[in-house]
Protein backbone atom coordinates (compact mmCIF):
# COMPACT_ATOMS: atom_id res chain seq x y z
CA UNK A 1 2.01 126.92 138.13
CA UNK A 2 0.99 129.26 140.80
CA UNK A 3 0.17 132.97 139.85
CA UNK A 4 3.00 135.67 139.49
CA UNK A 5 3.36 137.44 142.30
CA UNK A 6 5.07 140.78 143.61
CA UNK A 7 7.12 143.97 142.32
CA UNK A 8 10.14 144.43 140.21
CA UNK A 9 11.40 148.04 139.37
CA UNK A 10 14.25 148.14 136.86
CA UNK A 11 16.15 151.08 136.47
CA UNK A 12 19.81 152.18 135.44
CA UNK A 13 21.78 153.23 138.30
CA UNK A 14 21.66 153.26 141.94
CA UNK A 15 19.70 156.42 143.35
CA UNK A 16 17.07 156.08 140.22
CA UNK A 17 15.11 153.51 142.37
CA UNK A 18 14.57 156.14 145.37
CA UNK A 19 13.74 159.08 143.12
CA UNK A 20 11.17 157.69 141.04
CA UNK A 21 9.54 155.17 143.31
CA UNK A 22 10.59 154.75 146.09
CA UNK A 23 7.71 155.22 148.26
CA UNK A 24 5.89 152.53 146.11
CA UNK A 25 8.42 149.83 146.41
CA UNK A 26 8.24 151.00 150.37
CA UNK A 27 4.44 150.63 149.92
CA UNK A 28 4.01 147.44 148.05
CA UNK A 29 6.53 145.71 150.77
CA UNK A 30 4.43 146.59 153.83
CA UNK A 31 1.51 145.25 152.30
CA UNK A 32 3.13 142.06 152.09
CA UNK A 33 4.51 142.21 148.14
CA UNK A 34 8.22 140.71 147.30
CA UNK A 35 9.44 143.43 145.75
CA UNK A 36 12.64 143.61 143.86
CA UNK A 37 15.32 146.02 142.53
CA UNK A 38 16.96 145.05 139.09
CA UNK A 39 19.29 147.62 138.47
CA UNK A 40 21.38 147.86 134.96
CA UNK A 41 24.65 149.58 135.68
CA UNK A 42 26.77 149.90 138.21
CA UNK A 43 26.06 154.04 138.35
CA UNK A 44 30.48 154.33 138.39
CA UNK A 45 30.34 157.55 136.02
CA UNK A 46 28.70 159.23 139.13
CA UNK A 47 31.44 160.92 140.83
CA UNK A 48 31.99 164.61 140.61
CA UNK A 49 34.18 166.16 137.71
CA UNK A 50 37.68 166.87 139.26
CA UNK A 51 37.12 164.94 142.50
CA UNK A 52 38.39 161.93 140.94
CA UNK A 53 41.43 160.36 139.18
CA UNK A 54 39.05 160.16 135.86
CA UNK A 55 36.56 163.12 135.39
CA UNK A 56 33.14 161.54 136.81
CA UNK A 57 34.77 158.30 137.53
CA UNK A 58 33.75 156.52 140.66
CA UNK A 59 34.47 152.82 142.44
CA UNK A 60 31.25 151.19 141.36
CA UNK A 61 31.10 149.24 145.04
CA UNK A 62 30.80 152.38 146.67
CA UNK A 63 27.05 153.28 144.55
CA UNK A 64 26.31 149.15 144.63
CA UNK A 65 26.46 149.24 148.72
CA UNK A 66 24.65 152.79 148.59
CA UNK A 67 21.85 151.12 147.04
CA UNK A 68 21.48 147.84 149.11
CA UNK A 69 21.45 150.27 152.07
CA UNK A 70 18.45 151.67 150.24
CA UNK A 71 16.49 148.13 149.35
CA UNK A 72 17.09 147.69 153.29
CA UNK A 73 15.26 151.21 154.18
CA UNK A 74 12.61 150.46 151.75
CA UNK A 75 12.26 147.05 153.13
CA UNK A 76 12.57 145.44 150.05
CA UNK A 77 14.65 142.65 148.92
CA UNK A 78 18.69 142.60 148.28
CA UNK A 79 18.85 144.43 144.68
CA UNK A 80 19.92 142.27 141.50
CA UNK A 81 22.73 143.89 139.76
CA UNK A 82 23.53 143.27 135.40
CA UNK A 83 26.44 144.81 135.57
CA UNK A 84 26.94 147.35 132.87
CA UNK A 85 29.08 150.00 133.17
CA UNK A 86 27.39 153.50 133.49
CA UNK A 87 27.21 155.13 130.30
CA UNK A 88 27.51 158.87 131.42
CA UNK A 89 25.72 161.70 130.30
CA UNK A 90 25.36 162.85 126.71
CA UNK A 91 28.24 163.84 125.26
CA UNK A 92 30.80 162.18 128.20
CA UNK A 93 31.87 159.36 125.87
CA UNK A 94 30.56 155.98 126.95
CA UNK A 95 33.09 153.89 128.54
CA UNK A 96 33.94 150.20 127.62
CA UNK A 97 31.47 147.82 128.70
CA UNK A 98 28.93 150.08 129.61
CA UNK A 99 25.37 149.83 128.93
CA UNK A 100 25.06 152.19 125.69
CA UNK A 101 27.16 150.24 124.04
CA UNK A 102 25.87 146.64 124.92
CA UNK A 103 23.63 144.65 122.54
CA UNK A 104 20.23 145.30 123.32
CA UNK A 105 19.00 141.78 122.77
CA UNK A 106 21.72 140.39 125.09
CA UNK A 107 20.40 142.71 127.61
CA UNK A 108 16.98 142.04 127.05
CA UNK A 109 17.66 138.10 127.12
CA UNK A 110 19.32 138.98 130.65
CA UNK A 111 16.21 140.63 132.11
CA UNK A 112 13.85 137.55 130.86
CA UNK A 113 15.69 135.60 132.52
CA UNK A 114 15.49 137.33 135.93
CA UNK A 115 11.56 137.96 134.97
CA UNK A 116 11.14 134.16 135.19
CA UNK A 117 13.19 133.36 138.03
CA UNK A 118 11.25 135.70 140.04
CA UNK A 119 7.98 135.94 138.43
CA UNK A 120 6.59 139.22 139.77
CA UNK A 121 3.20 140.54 138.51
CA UNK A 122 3.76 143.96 138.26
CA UNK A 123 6.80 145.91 136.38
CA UNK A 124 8.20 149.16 136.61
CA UNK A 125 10.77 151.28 134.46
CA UNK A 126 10.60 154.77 132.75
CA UNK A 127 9.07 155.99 130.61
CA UNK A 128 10.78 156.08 126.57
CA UNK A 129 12.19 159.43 127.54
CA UNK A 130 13.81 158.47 130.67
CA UNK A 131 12.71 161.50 132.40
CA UNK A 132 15.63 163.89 131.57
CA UNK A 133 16.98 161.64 128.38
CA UNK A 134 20.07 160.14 130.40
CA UNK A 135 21.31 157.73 127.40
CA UNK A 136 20.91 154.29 130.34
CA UNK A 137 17.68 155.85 131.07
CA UNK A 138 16.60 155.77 128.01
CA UNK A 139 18.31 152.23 126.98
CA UNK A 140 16.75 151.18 130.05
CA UNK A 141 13.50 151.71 129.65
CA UNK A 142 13.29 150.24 125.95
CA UNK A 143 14.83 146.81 127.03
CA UNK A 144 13.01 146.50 130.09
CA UNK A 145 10.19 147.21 128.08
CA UNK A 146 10.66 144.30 125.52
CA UNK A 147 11.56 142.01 128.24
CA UNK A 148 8.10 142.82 130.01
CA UNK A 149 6.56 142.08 126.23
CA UNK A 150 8.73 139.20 126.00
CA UNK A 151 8.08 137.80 129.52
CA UNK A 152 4.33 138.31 129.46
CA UNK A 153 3.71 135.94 126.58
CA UNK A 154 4.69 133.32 128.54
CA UNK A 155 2.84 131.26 130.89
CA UNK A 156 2.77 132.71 134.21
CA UNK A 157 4.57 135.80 132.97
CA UNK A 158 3.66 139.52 134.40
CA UNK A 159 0.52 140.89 134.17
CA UNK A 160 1.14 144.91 134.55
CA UNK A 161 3.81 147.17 132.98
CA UNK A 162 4.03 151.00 134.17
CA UNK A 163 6.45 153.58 133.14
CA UNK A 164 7.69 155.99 135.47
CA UNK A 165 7.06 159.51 134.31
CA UNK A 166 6.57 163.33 135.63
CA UNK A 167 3.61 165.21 134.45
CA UNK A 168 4.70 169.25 133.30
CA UNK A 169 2.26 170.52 135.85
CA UNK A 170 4.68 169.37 138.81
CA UNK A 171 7.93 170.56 137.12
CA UNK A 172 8.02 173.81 138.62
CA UNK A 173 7.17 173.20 141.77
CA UNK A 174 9.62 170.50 141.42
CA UNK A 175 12.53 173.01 140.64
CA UNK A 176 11.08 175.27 143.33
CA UNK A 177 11.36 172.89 146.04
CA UNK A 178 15.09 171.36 144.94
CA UNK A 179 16.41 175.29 144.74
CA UNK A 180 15.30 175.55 148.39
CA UNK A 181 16.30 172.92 149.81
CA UNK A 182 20.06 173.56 148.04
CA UNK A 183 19.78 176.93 149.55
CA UNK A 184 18.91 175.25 153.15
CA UNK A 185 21.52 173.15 152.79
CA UNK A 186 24.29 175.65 151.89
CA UNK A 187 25.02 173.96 148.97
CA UNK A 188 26.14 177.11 146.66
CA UNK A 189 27.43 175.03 143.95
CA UNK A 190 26.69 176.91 140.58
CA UNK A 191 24.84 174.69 138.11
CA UNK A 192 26.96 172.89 135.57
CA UNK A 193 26.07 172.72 131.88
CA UNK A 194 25.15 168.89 132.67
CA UNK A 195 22.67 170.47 135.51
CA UNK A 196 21.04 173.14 133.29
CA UNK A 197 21.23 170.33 130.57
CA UNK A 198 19.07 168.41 132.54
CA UNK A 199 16.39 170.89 133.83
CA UNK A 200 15.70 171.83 130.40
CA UNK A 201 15.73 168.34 129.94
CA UNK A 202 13.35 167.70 132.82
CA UNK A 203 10.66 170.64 131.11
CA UNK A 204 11.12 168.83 127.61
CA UNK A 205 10.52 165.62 128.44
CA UNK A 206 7.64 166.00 131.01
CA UNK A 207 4.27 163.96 130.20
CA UNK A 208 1.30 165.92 129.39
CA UNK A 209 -1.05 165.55 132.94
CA UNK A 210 -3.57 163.47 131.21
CA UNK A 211 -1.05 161.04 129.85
CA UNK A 212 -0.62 160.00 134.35
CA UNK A 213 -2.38 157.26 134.83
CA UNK A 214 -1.23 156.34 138.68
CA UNK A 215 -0.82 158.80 141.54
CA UNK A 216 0.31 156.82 144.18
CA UNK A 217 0.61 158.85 147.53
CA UNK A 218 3.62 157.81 149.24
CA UNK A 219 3.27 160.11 152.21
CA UNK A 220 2.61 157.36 154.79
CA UNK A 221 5.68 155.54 154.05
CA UNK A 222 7.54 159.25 152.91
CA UNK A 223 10.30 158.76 156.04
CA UNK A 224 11.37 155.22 154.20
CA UNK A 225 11.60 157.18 150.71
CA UNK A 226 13.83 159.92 152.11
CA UNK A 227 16.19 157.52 153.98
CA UNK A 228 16.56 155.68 151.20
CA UNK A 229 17.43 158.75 149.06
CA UNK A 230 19.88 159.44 152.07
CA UNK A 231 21.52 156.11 152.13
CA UNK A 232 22.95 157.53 148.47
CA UNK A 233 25.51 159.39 150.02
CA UNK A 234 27.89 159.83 146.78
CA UNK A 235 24.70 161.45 144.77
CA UNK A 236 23.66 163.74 147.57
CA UNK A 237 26.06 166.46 147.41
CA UNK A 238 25.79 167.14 151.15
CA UNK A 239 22.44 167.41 151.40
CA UNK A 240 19.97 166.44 154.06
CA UNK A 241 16.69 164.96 153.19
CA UNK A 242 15.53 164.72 156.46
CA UNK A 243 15.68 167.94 157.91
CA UNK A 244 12.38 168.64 159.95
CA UNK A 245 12.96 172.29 158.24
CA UNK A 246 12.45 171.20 155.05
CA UNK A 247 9.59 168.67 155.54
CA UNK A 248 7.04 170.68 153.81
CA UNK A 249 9.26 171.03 150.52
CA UNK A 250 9.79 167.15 150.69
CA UNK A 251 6.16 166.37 150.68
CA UNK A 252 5.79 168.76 148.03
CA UNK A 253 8.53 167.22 145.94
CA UNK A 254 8.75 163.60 146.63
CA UNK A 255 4.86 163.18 148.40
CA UNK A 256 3.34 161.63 145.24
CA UNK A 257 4.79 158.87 142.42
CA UNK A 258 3.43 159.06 139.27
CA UNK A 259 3.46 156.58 136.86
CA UNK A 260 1.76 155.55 132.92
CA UNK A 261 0.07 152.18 133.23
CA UNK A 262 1.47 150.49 130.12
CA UNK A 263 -0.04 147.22 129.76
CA UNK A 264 -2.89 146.39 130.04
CA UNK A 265 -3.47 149.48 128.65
CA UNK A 266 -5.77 152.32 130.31
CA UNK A 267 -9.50 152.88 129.42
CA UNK A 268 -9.41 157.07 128.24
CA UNK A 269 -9.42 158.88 131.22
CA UNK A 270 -9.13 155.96 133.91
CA UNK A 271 -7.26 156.89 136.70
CA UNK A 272 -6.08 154.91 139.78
CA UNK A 273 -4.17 155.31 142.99
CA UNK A 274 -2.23 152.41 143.18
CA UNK A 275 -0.26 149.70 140.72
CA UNK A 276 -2.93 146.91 139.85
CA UNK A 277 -1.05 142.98 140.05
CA UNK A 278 -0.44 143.80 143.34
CA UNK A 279 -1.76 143.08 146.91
CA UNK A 280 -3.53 146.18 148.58
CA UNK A 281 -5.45 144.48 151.34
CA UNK A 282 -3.27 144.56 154.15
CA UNK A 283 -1.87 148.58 153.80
């Protein structure tokens, strides 16, 4: 049995790819790496309250082709759908069929099996709080979790597990750079009680700094990251990430991926730059 080989992120719903590591999937590939998207739901509860027929309800092929125009800008493979419905925000009401409502074993069972069809080395989810505490974040990152622990048991099974997380120390800046770039983009859009729900969720759920284990910087392939991030057109609210005026915010904001190294799990104080599993030589 030859050794496992590549990338797979898994994450809930089209868009959560680009945001949270996209510039390492981008990486990873132009090193020579399959790399993979597995994403859970179908991201259909991310329209805009009274723009559609059903408050936040949205034609799921519209976020699924968003997303394979983003695996194409990354340069990574077609993405692998489950599925699931979206599950909304807290306090929406999940819908039928959607992912806080599935079995958790079934869904688990469903991402071993993908595991050992494509055998990748190296995983990549988020972290237990799902970085704001978006119910299919969080479900998402506890199954794809046991699936890794499930998966690497077996022969030939992964060898690396990382959680994507965001330490407090970049949180404001964070905020500082997205309030600019709405105000360069004329987006005047008060902030709903879902938006303010989620900054405070953001601050909350932060990682202490010396919980980061991998800072990958993601500047040299930073161009890929943000045309992915454009190719989700539904999530983007008009904005444009590549405007040459707000290139300085965007390195700020986006220029580094940070990440918790799981499994095997980190010497106290060890630090690295990039995902181990994977192959580096060629970048």
């Amino acid at each position: 049995m030859t050794e496992p080989r590549g990338l797979l992120a898994i994450f809930a719903h089209p868009d959560d790819e680009s945001f949270g590591a996209g510039g390492t999937l981008a990486l990873a590939a132009a090193a020579g790496n399959p790399v993979w998207v597995l994403c859970v739901t179908n991201g259909d509860q991310g329209g805009k309250p009274g723009e559609m027929e059903v408050d936040h309800s949205l034609d799921p092929e519209i976020r699924r082709e968003e997303l394979r125009c983003a695996c194409r800008e990354m340069g990574i493979a077609e993405p692998i759908f489950l599925g699931y419905r979206d599950s909304g925000m807290e306090g929406w009401g999940a819908p039928e069929g959607s992912l806080s409502l599935a079995d958790p074993a079934e869904v688990v069972d469903r991402m071993v099996a993908i595991i050992r069809r494509l055998r990748p080395a190296t995983i990549v989810t988020f972290d237990p709080g799902g970085v704001y505490g978006h119910p299919d974040h969080v479900a998402c990152s506890a199954t794809a979790t046991a699936a890794f622990r499930e998966a690497t048991a077996e022969p030939g099974g992964p060898v690396a597990l990382y959680h994507q997380a965001l330490p407090k120390s970049r949180i404001a800046a964070m905020q500082a750079s997205m309030a600019e770039e709405r105000g360069r983009s004329g987006d005047s859009t008060p902030p709903t009680e879902d938006d303010i729900r989620q900054q405070q969720a953001f601050e909350r759920l932060a990682r202490p700094d010396e919980d980061i284990t991998t800072i990958v910087d993601i500047r040299p392939v930073l161009d890929r990251k943000l045309a992915a991030l454009a190719c989700h057109d539904s999530q983007m609210r008009g904005r444009r990430w590549d405007d040459p005026e707000v290139r300085a915010g965007m390195e700020q904001m986006f220029g580094h991926e940070t990440f918790v190294r799981v499994y095997p799990e980190p010497r106290p104080g060890e630090q690295e730059q990039l995902p181990i599993g994977l192959e580096w030589q060629s970048r």
